[in-house]
Protein backbone atom coordinates (compact mmCIF):
# COMPACT_ATOMS: atom_id res chain seq x y z
CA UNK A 1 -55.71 -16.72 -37.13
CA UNK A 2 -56.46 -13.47 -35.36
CA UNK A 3 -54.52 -14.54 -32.42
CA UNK A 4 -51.56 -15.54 -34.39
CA UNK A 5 -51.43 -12.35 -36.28
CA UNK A 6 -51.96 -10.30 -33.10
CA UNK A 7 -48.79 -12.43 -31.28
CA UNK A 8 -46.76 -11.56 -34.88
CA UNK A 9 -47.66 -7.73 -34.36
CA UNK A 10 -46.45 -7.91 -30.60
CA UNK A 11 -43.16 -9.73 -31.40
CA UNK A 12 -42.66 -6.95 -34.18
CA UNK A 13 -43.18 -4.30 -31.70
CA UNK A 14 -41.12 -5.38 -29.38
CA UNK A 15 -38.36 -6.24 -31.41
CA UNK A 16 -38.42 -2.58 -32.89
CA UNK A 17 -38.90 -0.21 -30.00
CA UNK A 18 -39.15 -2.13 -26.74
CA UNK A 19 -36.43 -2.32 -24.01
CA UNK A 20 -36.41 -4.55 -21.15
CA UNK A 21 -33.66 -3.16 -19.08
CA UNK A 22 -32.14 0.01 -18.15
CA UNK A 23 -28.63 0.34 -18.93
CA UNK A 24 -27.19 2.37 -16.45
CA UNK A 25 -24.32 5.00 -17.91
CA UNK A 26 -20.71 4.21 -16.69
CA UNK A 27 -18.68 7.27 -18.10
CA UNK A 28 -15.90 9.09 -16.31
CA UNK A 29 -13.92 10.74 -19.26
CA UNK A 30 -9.97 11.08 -19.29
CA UNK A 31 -9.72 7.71 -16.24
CA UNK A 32 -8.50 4.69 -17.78
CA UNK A 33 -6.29 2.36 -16.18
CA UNK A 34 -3.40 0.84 -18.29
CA UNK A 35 -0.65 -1.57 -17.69
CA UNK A 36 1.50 -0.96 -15.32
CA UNK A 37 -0.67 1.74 -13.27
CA UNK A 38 -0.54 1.35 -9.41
CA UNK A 39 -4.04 0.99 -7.84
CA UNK A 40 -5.24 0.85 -4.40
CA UNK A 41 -8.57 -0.34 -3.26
CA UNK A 42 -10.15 0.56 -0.08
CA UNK A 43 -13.46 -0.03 1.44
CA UNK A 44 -16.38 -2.52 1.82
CA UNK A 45 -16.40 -6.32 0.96
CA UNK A 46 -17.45 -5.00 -2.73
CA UNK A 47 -13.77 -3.43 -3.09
CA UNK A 48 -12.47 -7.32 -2.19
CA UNK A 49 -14.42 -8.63 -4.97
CA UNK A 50 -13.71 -6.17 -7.79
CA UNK A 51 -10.08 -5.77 -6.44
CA UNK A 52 -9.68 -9.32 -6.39
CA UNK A 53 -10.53 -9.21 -10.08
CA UNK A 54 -8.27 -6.38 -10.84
CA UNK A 55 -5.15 -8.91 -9.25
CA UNK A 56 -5.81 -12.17 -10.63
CA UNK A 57 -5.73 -10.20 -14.30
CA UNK A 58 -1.86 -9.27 -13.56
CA UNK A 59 -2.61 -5.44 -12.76
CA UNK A 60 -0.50 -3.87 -10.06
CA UNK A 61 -3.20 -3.91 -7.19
CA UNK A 62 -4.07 -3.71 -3.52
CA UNK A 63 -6.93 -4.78 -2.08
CA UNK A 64 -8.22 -3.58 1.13
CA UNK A 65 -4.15 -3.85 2.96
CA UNK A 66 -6.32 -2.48 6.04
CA UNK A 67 -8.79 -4.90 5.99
CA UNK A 68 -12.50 -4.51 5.18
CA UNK A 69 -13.75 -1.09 6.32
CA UNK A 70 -17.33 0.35 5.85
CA UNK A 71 -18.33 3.85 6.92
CA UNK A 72 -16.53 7.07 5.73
CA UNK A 73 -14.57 8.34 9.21
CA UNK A 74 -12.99 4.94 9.26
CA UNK A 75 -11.90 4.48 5.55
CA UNK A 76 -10.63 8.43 6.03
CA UNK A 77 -8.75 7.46 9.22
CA UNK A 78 -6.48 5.06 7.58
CA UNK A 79 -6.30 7.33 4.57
CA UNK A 80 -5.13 10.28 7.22
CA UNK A 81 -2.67 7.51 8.86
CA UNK A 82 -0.78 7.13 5.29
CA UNK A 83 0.01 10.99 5.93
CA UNK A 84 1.67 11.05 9.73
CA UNK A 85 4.23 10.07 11.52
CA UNK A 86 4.54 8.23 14.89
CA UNK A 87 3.40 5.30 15.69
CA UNK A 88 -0.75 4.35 16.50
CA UNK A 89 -1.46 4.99 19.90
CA UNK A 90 -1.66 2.87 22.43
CA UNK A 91 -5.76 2.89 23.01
CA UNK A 92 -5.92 1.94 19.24
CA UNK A 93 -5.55 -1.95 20.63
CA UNK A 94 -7.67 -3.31 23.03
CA UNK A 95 -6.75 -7.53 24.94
CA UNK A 96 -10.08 -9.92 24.58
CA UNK A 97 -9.94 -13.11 25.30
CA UNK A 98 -5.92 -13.79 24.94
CA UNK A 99 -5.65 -11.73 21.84
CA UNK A 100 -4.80 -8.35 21.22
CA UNK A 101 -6.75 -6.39 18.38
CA UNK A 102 -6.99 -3.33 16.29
CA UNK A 103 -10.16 -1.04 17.33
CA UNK A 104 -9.18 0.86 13.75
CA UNK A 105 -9.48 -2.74 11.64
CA UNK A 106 -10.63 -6.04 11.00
CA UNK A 107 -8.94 -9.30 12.84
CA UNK A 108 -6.40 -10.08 9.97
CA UNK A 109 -4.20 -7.33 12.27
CA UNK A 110 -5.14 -9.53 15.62
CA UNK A 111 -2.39 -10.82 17.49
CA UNK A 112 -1.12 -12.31 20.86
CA UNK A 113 0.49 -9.26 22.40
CA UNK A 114 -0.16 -5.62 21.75
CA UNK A 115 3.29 -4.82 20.36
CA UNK A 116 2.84 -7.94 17.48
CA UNK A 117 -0.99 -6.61 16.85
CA UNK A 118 0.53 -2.63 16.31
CA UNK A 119 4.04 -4.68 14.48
CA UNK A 120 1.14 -6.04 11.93
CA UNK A 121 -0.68 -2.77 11.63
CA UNK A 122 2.92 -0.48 11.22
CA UNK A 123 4.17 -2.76 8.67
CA UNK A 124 0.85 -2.61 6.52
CA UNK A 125 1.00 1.09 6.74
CA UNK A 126 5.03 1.54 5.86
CA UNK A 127 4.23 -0.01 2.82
CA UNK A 128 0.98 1.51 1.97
CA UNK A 129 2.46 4.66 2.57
CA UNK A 130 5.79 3.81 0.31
CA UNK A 131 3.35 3.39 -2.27
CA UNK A 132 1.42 6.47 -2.29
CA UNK A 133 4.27 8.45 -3.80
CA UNK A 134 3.50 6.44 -7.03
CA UNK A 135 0.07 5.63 -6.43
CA UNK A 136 -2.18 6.25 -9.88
CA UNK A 137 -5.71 5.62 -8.90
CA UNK A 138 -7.61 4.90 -5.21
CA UNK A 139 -10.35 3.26 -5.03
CA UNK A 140 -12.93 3.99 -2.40
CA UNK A 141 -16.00 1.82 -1.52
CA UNK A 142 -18.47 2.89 1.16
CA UNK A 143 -20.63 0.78 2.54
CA UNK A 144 -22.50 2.73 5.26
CA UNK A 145 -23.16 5.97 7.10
CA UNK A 146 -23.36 4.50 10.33
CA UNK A 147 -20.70 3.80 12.74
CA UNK A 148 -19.64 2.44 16.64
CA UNK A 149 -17.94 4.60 18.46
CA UNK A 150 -16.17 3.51 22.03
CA UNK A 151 -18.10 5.25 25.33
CA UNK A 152 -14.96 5.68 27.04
CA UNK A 153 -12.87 8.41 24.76
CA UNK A 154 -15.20 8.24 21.84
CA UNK A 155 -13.21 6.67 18.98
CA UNK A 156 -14.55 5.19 16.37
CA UNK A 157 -14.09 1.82 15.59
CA UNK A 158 -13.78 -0.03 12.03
CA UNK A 159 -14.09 -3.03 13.85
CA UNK A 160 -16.02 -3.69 17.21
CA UNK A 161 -14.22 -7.35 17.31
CA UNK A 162 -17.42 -8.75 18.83
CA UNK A 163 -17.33 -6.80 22.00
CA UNK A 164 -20.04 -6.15 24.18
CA UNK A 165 -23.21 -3.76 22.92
CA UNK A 166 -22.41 -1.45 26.04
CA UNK A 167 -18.56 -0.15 25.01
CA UNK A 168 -20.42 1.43 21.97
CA UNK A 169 -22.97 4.31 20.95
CA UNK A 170 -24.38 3.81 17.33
CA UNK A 171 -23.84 7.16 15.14
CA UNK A 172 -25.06 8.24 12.04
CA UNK A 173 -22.56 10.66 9.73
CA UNK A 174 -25.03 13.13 7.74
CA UNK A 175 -23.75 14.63 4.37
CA UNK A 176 -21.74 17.36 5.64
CA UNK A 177 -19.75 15.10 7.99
CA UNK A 178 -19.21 12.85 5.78
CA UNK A 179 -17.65 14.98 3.38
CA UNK A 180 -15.53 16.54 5.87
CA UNK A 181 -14.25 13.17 6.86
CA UNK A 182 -13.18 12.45 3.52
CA UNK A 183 -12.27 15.64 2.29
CA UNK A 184 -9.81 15.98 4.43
CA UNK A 185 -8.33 12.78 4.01
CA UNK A 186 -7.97 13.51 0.07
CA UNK A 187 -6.30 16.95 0.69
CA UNK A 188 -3.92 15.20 2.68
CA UNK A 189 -3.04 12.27 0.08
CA UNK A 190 -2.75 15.04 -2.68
CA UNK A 191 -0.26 17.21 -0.41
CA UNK A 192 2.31 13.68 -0.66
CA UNK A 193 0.68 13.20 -4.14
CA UNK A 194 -1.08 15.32 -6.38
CA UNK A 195 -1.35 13.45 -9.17
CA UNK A 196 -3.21 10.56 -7.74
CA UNK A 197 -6.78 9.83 -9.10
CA UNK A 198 -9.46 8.86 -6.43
CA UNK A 199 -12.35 6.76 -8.01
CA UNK A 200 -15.27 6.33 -5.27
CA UNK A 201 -18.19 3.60 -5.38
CA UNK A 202 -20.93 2.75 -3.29
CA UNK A 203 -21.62 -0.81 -2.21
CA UNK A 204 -25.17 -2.33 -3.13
CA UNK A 205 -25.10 -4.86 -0.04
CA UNK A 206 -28.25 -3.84 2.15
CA UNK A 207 -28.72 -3.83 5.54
CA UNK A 208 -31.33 -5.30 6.64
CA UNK A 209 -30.55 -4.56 10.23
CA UNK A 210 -31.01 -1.00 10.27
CA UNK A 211 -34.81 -1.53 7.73
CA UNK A 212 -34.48 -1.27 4.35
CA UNK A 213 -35.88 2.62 4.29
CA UNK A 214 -32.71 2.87 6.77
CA UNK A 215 -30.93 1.38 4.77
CA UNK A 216 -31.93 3.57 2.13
CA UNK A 217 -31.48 6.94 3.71
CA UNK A 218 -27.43 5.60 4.17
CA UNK A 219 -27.11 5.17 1.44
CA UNK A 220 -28.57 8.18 0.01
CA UNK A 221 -26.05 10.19 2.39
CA UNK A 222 -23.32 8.43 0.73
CA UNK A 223 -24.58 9.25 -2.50
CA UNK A 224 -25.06 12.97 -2.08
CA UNK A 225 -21.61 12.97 0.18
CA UNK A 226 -19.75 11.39 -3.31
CA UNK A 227 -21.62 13.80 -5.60
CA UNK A 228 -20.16 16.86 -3.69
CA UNK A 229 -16.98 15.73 -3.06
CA UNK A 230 -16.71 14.61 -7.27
CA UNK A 231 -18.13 17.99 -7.93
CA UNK A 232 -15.64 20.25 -5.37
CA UNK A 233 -12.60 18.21 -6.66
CA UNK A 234 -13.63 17.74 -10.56
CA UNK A 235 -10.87 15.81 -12.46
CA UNK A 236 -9.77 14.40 -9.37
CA UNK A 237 -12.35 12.77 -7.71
CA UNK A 238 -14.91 10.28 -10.28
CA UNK A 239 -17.65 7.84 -9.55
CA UNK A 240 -17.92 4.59 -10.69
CA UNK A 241 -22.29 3.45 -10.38
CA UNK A 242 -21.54 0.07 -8.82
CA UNK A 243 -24.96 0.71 -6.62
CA UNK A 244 -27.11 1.78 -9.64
CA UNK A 245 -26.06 -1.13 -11.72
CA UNK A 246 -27.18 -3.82 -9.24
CA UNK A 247 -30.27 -2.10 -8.26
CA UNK A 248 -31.56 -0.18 -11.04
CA UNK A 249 -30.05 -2.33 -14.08
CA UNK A 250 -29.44 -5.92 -12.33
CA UNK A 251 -32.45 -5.53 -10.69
CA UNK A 252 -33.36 -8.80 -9.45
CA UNK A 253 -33.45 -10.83 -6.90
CA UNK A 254 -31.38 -13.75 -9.15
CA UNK A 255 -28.96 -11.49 -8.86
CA UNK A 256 -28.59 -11.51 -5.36
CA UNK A 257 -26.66 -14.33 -2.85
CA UNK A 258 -28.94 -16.76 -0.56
CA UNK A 259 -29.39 -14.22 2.07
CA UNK A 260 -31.14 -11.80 -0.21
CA UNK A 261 -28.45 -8.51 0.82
CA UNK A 262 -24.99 -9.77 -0.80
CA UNK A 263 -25.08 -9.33 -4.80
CA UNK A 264 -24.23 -12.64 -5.99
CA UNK A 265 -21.30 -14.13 -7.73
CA UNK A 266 -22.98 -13.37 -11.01
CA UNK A 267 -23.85 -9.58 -10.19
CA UNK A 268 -20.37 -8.83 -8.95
CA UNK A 269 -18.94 -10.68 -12.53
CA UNK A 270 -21.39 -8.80 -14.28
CA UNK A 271 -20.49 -4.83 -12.63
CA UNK A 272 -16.65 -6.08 -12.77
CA UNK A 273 -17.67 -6.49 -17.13
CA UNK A 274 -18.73 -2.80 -17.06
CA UNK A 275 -15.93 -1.61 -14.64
CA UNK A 276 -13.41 -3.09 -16.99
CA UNK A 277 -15.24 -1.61 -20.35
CA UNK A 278 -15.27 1.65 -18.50
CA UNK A 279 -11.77 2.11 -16.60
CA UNK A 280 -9.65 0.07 -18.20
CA UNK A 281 -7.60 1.22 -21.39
CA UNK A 282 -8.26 -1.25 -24.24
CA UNK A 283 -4.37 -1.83 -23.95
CA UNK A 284 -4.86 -3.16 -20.55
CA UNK A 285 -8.12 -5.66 -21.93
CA UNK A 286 -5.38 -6.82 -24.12
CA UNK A 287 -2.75 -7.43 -21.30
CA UNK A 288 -5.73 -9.09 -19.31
CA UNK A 289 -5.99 -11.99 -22.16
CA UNK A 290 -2.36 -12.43 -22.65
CA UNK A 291 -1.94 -12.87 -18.54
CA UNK A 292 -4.57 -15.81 -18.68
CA UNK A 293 -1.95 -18.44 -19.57
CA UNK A 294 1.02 -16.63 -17.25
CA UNK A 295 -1.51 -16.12 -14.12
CA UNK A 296 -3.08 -19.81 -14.39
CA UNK A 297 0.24 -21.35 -14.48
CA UNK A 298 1.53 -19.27 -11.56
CA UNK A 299 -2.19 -20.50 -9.75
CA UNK A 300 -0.50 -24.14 -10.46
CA UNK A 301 -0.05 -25.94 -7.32
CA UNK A 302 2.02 -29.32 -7.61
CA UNK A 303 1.84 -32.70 -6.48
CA UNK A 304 5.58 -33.15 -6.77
CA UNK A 305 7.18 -29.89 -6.67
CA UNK A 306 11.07 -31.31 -6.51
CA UNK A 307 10.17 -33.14 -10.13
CA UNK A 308 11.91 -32.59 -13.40
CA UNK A 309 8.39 -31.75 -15.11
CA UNK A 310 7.64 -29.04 -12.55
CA UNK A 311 11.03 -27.60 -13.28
CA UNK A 312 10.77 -27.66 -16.85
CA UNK A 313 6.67 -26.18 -16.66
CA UNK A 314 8.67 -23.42 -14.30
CA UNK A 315 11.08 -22.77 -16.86
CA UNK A 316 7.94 -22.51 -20.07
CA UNK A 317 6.08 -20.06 -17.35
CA UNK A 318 9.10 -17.97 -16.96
CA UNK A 319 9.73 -17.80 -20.59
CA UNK A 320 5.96 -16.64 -20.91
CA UNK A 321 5.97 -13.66 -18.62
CA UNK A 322 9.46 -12.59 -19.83
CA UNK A 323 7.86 -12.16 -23.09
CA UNK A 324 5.27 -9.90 -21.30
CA UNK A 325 7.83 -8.08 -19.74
CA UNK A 326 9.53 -7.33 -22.82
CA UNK A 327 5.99 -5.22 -23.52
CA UNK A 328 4.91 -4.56 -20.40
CA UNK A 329 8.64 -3.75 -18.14
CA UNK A 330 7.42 -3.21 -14.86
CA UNK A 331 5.52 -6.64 -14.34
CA UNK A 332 9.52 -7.51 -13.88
CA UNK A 333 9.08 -5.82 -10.16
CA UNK A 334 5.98 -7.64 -9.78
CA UNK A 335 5.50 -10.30 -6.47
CA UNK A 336 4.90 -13.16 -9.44
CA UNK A 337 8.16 -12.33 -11.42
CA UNK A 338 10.10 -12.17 -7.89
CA UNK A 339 8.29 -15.06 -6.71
CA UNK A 340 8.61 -17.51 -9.84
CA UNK A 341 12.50 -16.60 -10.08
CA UNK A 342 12.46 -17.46 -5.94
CA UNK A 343 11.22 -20.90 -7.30
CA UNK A 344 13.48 -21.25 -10.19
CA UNK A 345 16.43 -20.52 -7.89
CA UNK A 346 15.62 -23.49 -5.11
């Protein structure tokens, strides 16, 4: 009886005034993304999965058109690039083994001559850089401090390709640099167009490689690098807590992938919840239900695409998102409304 009414006093407790999480504080007043904003994401792996996200609910998105980068000089080099003219130079491309590749990006740019690799890489930028007059928000993920830069003529790669250990020294960008590196990138977007908002995050993905108290001290650089540049550029520059929520509100090791560094498929559902309660406008939650229907249809792939039935489900998905666009006008410029007409047409 005494144990029973002791248990009953805990549960009471518990209920009342105990908390079993820490719920980590997501506010960036004035940012909120709405229907029909332009958004950019740049970064880590963690910008794919959030961006990803961001596209498959019908917002006007770009994930990562550089491929995946990781430390700050090489996300701020393509940023810079968006700014210039003339083409990348020559010893930005590099032949291995019957392919030519970027040093500056990841092997989505790879091709089998130099001029078709730099073709790939010029064409990603021309329209990156068309978009940055409109641009609304840019997202910015870092991943690490550290970076590879080439022995002979010292650039620094985004992507070392799988090259040989000896073409590279291993650096380490301390705050200063860091902000430097991206400082001047975000001057430079602001001179084409000041309006734009730049929202940074830090990836929670650990690496193991360099010891976790290495990996630590990274990311701690990152940290303090954000916190200055959000601070020198208030109202311009905002930080979303993608780290803290994994770590310090996740917090669990069922919330990470098989290896034990990745955040799983559940963490990266659960920090794209409290991304969406915290930068998007509840208008744009509301667009994100209504686009279910449109952007599952449009996902359709067809067993018999020259049948009647396809035609006609065509014609009910078309009648759909023109009843969005009669809310929401510019999802008529879209790459779905284009490509669904394209279809309609043939």
């Amino acid at each position: 009886m005494r144990t029973f009414a002791r248990k009953n006093a805990i549960l009471q407790y518990m209920g009342k005034d105990m908390k079993f999480r820490t719920t980590v504080e997501c506010g960036m007043p004035g940012l909120a993304i709405s229907p029909g904003h332009q958004v950019t994401l740049l970064g880590s792996c963690f910008a794919d999965h959030v961006g990803r996200r961001m596209s498959a609910s019908g917002l006007d998105v770009h994930v990562n058109p550089f491929g995946v980068l990781y430390n700050p000089l090489s996300i701020s080099t393509m940023c810079m690039s968006l700014t210039l003219e003339g083409e990348f130079p020559d010893d930005c491309f590099f032949e291995s083994g019957g392919m030519w590749h970027s040093w500056l990006n990841d092997s989505s740019f790879s091709a089998t001559g130099r001029e078709a690799c730099r073709a790939r890489l010029e064409a990603a930028r021309r329209a990156e850089k068309a978009r940055l007059q409109t641009l609304d928000f840019l997202f910015l993920t870092l991943g690490t401090n550290r970076y590879y830069a080439l022995k002979e003529g010292g650039r620094a790669v985004g992507n070392c390709h799988k090259q040989p250990d000896c073409l590279f020294v291993e650096r380490q960008m301390d705050v200063d640099e860091a902000m430097a590196a991206l400082g001047r990138a975000l001057e430079a977007l602001w001179g084409v167009n000041p309006a734009l908002q730049v929202v940074f995050t830090v990836s929670p993905y650990r690496y193991a490689k360099y010891g976790f108290h290495g990996s630590q001290l990274g990311k701690a650089v990152l940290l303090l690098a954000v916190e200055g540049l959000c601070r020198r550029f208030s109202g311009r520059c905002h930080y979303f807590p993608a780290y803290e929520i994994v770590l310090d509100e996740l917090r669990d090791y069922r919330f990470y992938a098989d290896d034990m560094l990745h955040p799983s498929d559940l963490a990266v559902a659960y920090v794209w919840e409290r991304f969406s309660d915290s930068c998007l406008a509840p208008e744009t939650r509301a667009f994100m239900s209504e686009w279910k229907a449109v952007g599952k249809a449009l996902a359709h792939r067809p067993l018999h695409p020259e049948s009647e039935a396809y035609r006609n489900f065509l014609r009910q998905t078309m009648l759909k998102l023109q009843r969005l666009t009669e809310k929401y006008p510019k999802l008529a410029s879209t790459p779905e409304y284009e490509r669904l007409e394209s279809l309609l047409k043939d």
